[in-house]
C-alpha atoms as a PDB file:
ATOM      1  CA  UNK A   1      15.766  -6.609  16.509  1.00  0.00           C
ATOM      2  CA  UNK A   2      17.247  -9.211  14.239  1.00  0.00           C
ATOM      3  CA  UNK A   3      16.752 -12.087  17.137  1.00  0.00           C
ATOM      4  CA  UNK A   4      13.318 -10.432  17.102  1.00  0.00           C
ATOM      5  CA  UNK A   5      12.251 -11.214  13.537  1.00  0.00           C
ATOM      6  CA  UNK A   6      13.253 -14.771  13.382  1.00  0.00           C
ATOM      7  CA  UNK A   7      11.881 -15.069  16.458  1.00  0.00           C
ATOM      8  CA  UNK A   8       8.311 -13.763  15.441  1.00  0.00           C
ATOM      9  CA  UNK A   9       8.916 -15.565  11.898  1.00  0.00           C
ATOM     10  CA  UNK A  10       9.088 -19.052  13.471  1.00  0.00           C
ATOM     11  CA  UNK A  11       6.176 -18.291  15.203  1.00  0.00           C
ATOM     12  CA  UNK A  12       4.278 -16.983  12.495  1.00  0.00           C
ATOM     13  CA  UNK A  13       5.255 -19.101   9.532  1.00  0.00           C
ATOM     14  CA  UNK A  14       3.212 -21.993   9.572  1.00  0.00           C
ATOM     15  CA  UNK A  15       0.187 -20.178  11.436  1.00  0.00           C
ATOM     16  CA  UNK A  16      -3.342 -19.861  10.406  1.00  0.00           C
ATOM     17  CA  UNK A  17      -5.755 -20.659   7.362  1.00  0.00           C
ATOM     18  CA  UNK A  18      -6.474 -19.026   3.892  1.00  0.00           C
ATOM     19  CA  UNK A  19      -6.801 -18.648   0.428  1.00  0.00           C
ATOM     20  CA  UNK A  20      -4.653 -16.754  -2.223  1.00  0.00           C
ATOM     21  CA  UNK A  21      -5.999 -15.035  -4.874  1.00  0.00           C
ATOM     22  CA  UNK A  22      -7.350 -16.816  -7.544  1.00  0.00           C
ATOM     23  CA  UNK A  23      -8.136 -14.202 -10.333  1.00  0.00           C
ATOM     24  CA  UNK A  24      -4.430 -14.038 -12.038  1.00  0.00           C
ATOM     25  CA  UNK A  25      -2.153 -16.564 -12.321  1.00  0.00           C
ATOM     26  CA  UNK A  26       0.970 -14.983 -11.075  1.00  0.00           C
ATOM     27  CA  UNK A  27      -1.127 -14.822  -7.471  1.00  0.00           C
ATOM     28  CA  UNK A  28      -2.850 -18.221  -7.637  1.00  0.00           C
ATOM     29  CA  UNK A  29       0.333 -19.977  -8.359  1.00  0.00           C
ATOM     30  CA  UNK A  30       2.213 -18.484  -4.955  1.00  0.00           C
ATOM     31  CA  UNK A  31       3.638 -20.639  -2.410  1.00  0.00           C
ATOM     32  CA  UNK A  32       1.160 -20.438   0.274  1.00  0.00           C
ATOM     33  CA  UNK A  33       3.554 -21.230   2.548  1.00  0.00           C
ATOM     34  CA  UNK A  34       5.827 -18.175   1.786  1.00  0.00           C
ATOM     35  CA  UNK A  35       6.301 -15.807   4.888  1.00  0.00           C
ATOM     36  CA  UNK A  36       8.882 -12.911   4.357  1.00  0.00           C
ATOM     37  CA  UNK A  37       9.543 -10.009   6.811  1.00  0.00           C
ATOM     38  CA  UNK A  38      11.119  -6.683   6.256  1.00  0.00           C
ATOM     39  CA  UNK A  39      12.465  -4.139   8.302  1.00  0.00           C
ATOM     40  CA  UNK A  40      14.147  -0.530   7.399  1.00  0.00           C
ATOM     41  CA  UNK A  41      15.267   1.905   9.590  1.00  0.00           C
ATOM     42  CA  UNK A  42      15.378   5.666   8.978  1.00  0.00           C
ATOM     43  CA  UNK A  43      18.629   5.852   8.265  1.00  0.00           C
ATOM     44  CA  UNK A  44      18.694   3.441   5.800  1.00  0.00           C
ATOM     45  CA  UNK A  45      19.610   0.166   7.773  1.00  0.00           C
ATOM     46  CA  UNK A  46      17.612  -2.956   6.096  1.00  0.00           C
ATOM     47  CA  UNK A  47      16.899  -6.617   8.147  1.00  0.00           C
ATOM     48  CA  UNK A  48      15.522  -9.283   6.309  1.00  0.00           C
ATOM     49  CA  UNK A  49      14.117 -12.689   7.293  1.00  0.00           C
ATOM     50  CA  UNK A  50      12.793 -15.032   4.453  1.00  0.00           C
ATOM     51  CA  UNK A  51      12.874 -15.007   0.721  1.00  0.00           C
ATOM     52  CA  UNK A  52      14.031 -11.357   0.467  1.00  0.00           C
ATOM     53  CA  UNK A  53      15.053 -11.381  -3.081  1.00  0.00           C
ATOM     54  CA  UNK A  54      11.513 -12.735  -4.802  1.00  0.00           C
ATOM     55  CA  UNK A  55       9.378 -10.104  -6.581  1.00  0.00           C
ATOM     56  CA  UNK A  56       5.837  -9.658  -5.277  1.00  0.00           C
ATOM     57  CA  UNK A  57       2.702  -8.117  -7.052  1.00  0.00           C
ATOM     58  CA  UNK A  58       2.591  -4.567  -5.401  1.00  0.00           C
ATOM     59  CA  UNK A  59      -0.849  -4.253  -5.945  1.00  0.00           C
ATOM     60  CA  UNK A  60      -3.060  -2.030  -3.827  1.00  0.00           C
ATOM     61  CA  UNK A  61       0.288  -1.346  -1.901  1.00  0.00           C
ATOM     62  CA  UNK A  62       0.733   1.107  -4.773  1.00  0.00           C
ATOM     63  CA  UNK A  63      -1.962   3.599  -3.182  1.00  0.00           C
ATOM     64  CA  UNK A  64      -0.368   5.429  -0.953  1.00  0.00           C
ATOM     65  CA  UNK A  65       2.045   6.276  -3.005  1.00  0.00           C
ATOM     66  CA  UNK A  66       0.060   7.268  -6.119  1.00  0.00           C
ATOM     67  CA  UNK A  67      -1.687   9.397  -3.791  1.00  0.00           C
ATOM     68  CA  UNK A  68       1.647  10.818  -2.722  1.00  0.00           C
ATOM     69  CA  UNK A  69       2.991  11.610  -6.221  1.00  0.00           C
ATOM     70  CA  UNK A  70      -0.660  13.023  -6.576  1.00  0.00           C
ATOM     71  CA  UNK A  71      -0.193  15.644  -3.775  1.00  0.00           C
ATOM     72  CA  UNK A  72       3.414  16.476  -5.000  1.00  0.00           C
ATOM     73  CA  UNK A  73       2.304  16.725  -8.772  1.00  0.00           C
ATOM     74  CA  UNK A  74      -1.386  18.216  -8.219  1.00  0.00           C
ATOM     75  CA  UNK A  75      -1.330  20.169  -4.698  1.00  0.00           C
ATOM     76  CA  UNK A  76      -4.012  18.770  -1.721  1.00  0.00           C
ATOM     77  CA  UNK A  77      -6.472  21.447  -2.955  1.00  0.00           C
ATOM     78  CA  UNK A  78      -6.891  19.326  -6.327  1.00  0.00           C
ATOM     79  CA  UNK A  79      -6.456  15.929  -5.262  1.00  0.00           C
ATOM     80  CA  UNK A  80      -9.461  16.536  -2.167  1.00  0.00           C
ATOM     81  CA  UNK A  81     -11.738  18.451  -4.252  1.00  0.00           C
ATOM     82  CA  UNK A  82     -11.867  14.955  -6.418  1.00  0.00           C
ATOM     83  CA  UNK A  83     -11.585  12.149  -3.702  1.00  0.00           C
ATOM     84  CA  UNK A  84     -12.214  12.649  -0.102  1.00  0.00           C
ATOM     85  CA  UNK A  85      -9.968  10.997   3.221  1.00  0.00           C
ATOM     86  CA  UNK A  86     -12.680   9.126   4.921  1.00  0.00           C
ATOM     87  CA  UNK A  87     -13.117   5.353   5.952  1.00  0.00           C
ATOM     88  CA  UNK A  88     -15.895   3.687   4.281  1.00  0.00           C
ATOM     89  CA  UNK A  89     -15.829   0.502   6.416  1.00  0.00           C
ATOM     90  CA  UNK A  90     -16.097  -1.048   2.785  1.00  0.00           C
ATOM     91  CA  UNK A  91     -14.338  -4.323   0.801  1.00  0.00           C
ATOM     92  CA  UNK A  92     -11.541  -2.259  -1.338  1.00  0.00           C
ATOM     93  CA  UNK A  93     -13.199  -2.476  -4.332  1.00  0.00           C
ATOM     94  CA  UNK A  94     -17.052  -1.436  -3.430  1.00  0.00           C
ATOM     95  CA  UNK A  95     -18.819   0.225  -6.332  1.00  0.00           C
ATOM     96  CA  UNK A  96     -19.637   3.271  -4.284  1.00  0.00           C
ATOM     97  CA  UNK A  97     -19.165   6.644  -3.756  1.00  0.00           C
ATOM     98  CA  UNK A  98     -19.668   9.203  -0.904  1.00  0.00           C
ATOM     99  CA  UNK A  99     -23.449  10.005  -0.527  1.00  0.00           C
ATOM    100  CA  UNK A 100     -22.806  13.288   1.012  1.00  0.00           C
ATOM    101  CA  UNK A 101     -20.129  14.293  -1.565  1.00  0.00           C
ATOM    102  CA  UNK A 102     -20.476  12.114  -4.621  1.00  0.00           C
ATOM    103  CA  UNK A 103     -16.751  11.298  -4.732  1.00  0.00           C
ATOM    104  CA  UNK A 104     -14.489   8.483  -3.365  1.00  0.00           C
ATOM    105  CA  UNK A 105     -14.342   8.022   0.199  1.00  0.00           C
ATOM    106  CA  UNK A 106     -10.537   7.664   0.085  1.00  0.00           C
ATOM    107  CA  UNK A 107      -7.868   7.296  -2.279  1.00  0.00           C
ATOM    108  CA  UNK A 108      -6.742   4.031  -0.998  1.00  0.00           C
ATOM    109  CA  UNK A 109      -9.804   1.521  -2.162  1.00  0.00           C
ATOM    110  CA  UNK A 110     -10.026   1.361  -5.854  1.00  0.00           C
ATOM    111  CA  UNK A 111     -12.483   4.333  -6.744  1.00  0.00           C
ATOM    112  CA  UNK A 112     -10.419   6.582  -5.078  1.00  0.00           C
ATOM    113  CA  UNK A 113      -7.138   5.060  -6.250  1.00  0.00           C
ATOM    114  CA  UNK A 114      -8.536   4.884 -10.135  1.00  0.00           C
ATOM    115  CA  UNK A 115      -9.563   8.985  -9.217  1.00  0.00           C
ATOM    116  CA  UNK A 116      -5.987   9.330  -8.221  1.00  0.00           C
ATOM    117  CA  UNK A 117      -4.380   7.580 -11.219  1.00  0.00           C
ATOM    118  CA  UNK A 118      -6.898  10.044 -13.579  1.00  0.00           C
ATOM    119  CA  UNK A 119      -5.487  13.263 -11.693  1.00  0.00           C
ATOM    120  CA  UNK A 120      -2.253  11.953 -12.683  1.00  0.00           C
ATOM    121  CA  UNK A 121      -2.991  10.991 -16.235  1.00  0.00           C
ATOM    122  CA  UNK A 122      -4.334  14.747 -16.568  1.00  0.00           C
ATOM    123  CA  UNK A 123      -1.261  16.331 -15.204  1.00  0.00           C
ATOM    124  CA  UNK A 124       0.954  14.313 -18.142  1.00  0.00           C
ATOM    125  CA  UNK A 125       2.440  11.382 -15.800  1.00  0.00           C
ATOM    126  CA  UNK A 126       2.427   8.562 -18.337  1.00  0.00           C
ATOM    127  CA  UNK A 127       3.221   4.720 -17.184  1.00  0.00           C
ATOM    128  CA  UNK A 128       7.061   5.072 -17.713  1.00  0.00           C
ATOM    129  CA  UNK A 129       7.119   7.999 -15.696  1.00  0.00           C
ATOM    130  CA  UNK A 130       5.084   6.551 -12.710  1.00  0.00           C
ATOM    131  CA  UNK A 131       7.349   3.645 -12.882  1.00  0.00           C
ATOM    132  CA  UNK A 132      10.550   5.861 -12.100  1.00  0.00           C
ATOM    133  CA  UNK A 133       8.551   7.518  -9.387  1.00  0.00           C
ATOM    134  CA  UNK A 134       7.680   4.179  -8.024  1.00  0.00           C
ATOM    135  CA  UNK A 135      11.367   3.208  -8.347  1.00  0.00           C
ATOM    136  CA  UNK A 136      13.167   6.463  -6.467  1.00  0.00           C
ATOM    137  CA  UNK A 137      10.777   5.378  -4.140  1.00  0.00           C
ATOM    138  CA  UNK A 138      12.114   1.949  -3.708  1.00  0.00           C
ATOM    139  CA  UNK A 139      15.344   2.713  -4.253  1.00  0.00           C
ATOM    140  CA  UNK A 140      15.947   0.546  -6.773  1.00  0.00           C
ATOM    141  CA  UNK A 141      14.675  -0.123 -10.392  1.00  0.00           C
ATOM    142  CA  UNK A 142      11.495  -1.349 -10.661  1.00  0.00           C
ATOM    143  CA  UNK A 143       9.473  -3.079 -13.357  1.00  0.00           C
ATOM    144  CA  UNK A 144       6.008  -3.982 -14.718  1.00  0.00           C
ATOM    145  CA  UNK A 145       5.166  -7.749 -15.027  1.00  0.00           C
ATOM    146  CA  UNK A 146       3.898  -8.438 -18.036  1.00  0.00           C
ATOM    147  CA  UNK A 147       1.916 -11.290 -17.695  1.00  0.00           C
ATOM    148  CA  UNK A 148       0.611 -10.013 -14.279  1.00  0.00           C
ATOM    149  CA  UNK A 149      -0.827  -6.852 -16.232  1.00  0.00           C
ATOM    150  CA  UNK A 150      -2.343  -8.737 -19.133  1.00  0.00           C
ATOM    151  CA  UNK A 151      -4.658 -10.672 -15.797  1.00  0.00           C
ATOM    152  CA  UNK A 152      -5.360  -7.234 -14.767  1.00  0.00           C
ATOM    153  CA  UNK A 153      -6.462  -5.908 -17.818  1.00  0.00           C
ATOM    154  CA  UNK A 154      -8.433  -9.267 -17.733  1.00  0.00           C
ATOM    155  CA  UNK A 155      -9.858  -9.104 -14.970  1.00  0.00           C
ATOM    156  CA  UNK A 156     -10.761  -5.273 -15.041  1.00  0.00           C
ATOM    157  CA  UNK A 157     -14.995  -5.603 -15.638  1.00  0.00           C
ATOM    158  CA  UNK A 158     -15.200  -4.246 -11.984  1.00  0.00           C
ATOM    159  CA  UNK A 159     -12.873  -1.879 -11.956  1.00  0.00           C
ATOM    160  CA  UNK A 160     -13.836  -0.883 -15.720  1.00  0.00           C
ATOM    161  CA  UNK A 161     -17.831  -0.198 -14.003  1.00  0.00           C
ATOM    162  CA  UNK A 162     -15.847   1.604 -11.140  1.00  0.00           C
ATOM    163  CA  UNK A 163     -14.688   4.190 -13.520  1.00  0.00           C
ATOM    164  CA  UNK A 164     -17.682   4.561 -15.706  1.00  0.00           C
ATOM    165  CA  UNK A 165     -19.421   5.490 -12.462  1.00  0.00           C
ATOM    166  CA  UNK A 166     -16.582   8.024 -11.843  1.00  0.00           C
ATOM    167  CA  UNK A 167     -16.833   9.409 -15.418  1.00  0.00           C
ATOM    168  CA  UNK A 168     -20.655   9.784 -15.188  1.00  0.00           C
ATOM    169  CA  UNK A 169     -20.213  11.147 -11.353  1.00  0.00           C
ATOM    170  CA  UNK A 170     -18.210  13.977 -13.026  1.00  0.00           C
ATOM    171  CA  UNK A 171     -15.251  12.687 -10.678  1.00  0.00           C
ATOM    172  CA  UNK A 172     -12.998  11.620 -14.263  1.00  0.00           C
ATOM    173  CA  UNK A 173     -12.580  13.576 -17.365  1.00  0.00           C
ATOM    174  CA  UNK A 174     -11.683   9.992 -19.017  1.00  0.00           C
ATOM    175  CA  UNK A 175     -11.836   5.943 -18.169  1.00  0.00           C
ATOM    176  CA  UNK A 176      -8.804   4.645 -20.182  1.00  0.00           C
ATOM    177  CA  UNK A 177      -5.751   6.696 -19.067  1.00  0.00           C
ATOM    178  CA  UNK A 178      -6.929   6.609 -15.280  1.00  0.00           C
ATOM    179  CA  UNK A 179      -7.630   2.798 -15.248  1.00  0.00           C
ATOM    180  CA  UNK A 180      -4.371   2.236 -17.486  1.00  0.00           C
ATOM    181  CA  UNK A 181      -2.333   4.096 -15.185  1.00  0.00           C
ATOM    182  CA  UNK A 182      -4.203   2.704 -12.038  1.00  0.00           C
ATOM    183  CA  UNK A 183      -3.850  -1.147 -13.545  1.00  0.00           C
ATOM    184  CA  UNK A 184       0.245  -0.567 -14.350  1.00  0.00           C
ATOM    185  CA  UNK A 185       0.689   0.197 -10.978  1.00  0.00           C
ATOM    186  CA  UNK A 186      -0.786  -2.662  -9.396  1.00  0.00           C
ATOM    187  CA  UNK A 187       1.564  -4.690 -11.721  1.00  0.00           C
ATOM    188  CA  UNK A 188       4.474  -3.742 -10.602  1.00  0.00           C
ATOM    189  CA  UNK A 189       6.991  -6.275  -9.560  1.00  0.00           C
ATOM    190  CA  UNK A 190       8.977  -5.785  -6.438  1.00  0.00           C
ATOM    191  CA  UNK A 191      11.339  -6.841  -3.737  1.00  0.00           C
ATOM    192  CA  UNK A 192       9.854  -6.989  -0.158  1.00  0.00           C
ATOM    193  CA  UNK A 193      13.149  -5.234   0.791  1.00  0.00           C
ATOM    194  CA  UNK A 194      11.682  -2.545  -1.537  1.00  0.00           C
ATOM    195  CA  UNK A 195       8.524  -2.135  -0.040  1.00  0.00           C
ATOM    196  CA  UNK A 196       9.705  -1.841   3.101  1.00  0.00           C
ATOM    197  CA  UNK A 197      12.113   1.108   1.754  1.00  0.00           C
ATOM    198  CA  UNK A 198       9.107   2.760   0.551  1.00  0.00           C
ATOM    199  CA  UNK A 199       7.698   2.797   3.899  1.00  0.00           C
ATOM    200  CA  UNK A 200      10.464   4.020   5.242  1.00  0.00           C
ATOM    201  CA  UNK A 201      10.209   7.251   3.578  1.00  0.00           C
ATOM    202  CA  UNK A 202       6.688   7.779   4.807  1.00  0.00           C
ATOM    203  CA  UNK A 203       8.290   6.732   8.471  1.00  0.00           C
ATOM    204  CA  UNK A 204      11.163   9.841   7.825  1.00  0.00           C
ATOM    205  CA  UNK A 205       8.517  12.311   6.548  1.00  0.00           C
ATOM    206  CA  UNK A 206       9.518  11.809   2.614  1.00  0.00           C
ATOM    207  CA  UNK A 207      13.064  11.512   3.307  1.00  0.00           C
ATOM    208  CA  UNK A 208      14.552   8.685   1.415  1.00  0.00           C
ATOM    209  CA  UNK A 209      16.550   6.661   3.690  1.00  0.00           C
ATOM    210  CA  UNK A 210      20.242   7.589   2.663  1.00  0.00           C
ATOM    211  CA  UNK A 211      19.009   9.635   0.203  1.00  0.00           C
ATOM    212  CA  UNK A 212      17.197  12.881  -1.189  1.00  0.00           C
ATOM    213  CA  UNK A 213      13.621  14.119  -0.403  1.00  0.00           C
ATOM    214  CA  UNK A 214      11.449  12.707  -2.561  1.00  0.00           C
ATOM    215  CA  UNK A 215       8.070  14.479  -0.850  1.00  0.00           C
ATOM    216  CA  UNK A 216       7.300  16.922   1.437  1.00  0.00           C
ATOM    217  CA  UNK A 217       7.049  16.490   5.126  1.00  0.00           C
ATOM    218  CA  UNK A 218       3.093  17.847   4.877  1.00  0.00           C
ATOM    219  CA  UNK A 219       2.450  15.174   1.881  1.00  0.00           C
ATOM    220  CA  UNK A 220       4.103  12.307   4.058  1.00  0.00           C
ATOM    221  CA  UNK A 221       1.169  13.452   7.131  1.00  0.00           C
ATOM    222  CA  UNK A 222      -1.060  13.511   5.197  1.00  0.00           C
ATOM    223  CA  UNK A 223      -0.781   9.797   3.243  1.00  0.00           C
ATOM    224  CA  UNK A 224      -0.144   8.762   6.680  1.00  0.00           C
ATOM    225  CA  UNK A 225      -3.215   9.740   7.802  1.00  0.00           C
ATOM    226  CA  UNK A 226      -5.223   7.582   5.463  1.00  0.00           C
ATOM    227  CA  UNK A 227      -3.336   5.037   5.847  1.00  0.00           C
ATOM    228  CA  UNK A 228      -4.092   5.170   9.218  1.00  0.00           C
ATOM    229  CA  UNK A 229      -7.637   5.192   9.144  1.00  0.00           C
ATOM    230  CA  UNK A 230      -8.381   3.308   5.999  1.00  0.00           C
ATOM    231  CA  UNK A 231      -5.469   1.465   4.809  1.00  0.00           C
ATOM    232  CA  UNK A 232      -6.626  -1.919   5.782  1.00  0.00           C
ATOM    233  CA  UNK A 233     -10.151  -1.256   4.918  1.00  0.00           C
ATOM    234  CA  UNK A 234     -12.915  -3.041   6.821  1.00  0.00           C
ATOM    235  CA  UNK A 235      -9.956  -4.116   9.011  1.00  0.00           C
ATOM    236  CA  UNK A 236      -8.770  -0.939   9.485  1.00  0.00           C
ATOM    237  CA  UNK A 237     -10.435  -0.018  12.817  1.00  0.00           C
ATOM    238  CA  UNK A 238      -9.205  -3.937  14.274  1.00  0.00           C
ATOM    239  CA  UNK A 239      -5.789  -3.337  12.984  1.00  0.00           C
ATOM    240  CA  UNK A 240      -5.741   0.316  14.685  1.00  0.00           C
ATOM    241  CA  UNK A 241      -6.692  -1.661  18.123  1.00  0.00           C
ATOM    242  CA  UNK A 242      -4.255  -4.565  17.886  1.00  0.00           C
ATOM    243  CA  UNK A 243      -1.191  -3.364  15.866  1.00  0.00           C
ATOM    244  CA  UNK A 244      -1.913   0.903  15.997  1.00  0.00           C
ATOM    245  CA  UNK A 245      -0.029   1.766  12.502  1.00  0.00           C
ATOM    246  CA  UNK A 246      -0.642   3.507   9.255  1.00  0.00           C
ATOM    247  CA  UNK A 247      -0.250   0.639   6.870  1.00  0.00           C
ATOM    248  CA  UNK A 248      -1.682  -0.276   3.340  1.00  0.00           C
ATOM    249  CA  UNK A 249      -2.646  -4.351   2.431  1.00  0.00           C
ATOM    250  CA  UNK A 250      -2.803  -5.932  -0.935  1.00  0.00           C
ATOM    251  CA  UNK A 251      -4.740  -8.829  -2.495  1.00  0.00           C
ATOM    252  CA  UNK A 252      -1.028 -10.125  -3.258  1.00  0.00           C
ATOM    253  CA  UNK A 253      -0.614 -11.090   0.483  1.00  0.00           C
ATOM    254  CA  UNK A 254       1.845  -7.714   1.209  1.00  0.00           C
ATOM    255  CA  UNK A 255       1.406  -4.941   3.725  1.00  0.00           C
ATOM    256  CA  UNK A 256       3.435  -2.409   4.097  1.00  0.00           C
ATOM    257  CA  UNK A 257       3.463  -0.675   7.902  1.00  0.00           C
ATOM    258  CA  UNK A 258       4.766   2.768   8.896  1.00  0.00           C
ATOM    259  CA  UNK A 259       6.079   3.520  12.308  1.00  0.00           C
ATOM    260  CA  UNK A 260       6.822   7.169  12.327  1.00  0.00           C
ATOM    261  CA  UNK A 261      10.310   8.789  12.589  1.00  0.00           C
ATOM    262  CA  UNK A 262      11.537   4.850  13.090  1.00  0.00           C
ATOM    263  CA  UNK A 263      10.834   2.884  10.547  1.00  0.00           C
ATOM    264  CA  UNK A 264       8.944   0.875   7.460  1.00  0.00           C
ATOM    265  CA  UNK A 265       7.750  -2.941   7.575  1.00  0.00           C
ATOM    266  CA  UNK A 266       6.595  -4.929   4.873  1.00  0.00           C
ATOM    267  CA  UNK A 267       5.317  -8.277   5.328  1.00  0.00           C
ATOM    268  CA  UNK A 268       4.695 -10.500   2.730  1.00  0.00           C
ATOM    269  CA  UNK A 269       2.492 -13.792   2.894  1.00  0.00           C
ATOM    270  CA  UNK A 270      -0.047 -14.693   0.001  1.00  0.00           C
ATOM    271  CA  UNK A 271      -2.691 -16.865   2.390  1.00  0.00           C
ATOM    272  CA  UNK A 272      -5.609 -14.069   2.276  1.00  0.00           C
ATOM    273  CA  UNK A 273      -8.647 -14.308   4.902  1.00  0.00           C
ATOM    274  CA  UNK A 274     -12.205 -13.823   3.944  1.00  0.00           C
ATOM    275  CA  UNK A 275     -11.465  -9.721   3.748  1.00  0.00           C
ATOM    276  CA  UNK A 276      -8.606 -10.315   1.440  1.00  0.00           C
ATOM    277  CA  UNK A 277      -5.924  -9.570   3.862  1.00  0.00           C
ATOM    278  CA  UNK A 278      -2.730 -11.563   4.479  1.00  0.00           C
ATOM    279  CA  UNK A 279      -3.360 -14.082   7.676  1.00  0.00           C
ATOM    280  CA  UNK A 280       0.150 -14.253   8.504  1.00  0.00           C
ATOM    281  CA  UNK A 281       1.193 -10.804   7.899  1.00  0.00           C
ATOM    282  CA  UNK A 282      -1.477  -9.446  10.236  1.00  0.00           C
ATOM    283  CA  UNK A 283      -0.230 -11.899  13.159  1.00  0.00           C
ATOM    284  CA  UNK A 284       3.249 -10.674  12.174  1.00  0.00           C
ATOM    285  CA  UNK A 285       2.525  -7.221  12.693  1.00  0.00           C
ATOM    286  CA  UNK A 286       0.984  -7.808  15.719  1.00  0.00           C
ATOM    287  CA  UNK A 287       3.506  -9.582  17.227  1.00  0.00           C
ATOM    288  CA  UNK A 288       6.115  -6.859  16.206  1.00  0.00           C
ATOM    289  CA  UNK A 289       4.090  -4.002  17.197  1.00  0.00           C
ATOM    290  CA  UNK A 290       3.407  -5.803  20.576  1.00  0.00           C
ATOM    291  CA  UNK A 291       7.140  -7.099  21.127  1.00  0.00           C
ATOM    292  CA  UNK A 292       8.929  -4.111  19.943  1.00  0.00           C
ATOM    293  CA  UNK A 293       6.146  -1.028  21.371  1.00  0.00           C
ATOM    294  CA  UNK A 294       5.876   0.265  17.808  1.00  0.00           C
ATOM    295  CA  UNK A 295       2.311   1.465  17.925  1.00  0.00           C
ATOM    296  CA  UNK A 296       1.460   5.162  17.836  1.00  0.00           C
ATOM    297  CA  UNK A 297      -0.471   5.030  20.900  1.00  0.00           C
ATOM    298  CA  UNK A 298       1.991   3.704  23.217  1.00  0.00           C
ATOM    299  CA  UNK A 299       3.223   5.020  25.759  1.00  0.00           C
ATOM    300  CA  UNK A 300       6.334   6.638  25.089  1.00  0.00           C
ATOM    301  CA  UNK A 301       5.731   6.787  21.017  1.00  0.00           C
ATOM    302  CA  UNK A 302       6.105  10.615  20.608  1.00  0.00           C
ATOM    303  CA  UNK A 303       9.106  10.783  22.741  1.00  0.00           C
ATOM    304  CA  UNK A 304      11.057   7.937  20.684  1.00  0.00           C
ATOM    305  CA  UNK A 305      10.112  10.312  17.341  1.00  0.00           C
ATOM    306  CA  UNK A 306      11.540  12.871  18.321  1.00  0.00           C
END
């Protein structure tokens, strides 16, 4: 697999056109030429190829696993009666809501991951606390970046009008713990190495690789799910076609894949296309899934699971 990577790096590292993000400086100023891929297995074996030891923005990466804690912390009752597990087809941060059932389509675009960090603020999980979640996830301390929070916080006006429309939908009980909560966790600073670590858990059905259970197997489903069918957003029906895994982009240029009972893969490249999804790391995953037979749909899949 390691022949594999560098392989599909070289390829990949030079290809394509973008932009990065523009809107805080800690993702303007990235290296557009950066391309780093990580692999780990579920039992806690870790291949890296490229700048494994820089810290990324986790960004909307983060939603999946807010949503996790959620489920853990709340129970699925809860966290569905306030935001729903549909695709939209929408950017991630649309100022909408479900027509039918006036809540968030998901909880992996922003009003559904804002609705998520609210349900947590309620049931007492404080920034801090989120942070060490974040971290047993990882498997290794995490932290906030500073700087990259004060852009958010910056930034926020959309987000800020996403949760006033939450707060008058009757979705949140309050706009400043759920957006705090929901900012601090896209500011997060981590090691690709780590994000692919959190996959990994999703891949061994909340199993930390070489170490405790950190969810249940029905929570890991079910964020699995989503991720499946709306973790890439307007892309997500494309990426089910060409790559066929649950994974979760971010405006940073990282995606983290799932490949059940196997293993997690996080890709990390900040050149964004026009849907705000990293160039490279979608050819990357493409190649791998293609090379390697990793989607769920191939032939074979359910038998290498077991």
């Amino acid at each position: 697999m390691r022949a594999t990577l560098r392989a599909v790096h070289a390829r990949r590292e030079h290809y394509g056109r973008g932009h990065v993000a523009t809107y805080a400086p800690g993702l303007a100023n990235a290296n557009p030429d950066d391309l780093t891929i990580a692999i780990c297995t579920v039992d806690g074996r870790e291949l890296v190829v490229g700048r494994g030891t820089q810290r990324v923005s986790l960004q909307a990466v983060a939603n999946p696993f807010s949503y996790a804690i959620a489920l853990e912390l709340c129970g699925q009752p809860a966290v569905h009666a306030a935001v729903g597990v549909e695709p939209s087809g929408n950017t991630a941060d649309t100022i909408e809501l479900d027509p039918l059932r006036a809540r968030p389509f998901n909880p992996l675009e922003n009003t559904g991951a804002i609705t998520v960090a609210g349900l947590l603020a309620e049931a007492g999980l404080d920034g801090p606390a989120l942070l060490d979640r974040m971290s047993a996830f990882a498997g290794e301390p995490l932290r906030i970046d500073e700087a990259m929070l004060a852009a958010e916080y910056r930034a926020a006006s959309r987000n800020r009008a996403i949760a006033n429309l939450l707060r008058a939908a009757g979705v949140l009980a309050e706009t400043e713990p759920a957006l705090e909560l929901y900012l601090r966790q896209c500011s997060i600073a981590i090691p690709v190495p780590a994000v692919a670590r959190m996959a990994a858990l999703l891949a061994a059905h909340g199993q930390r690789p070489g170490g405790p259970r950190l969810t249940s197997e029905q929570t890991a489903r079910d964020v699995l799910a989503v991720m499946y069918s709306a973790g890439m957003h307007h892309a997500s029906g494309e990426f089910a076609v060409e790559v066929g895994l649950p994974a979760k982009s971010g405006i940073s240029g990282c995606i983290a894949a799932v490949v059940p009972g196997r293993l997690g893969i996080a890709v990390y490249s900040p050149l964004l296309d026009s849907r705000g999804v990293s160039v490279r790391g979608l050819a990357v995953l493409r190649d791998l899934s293609r090379t390697l037979d990793l989607g769920i749909f191939t032939p074979g899949a359910t038998a290498r699971t077991r």
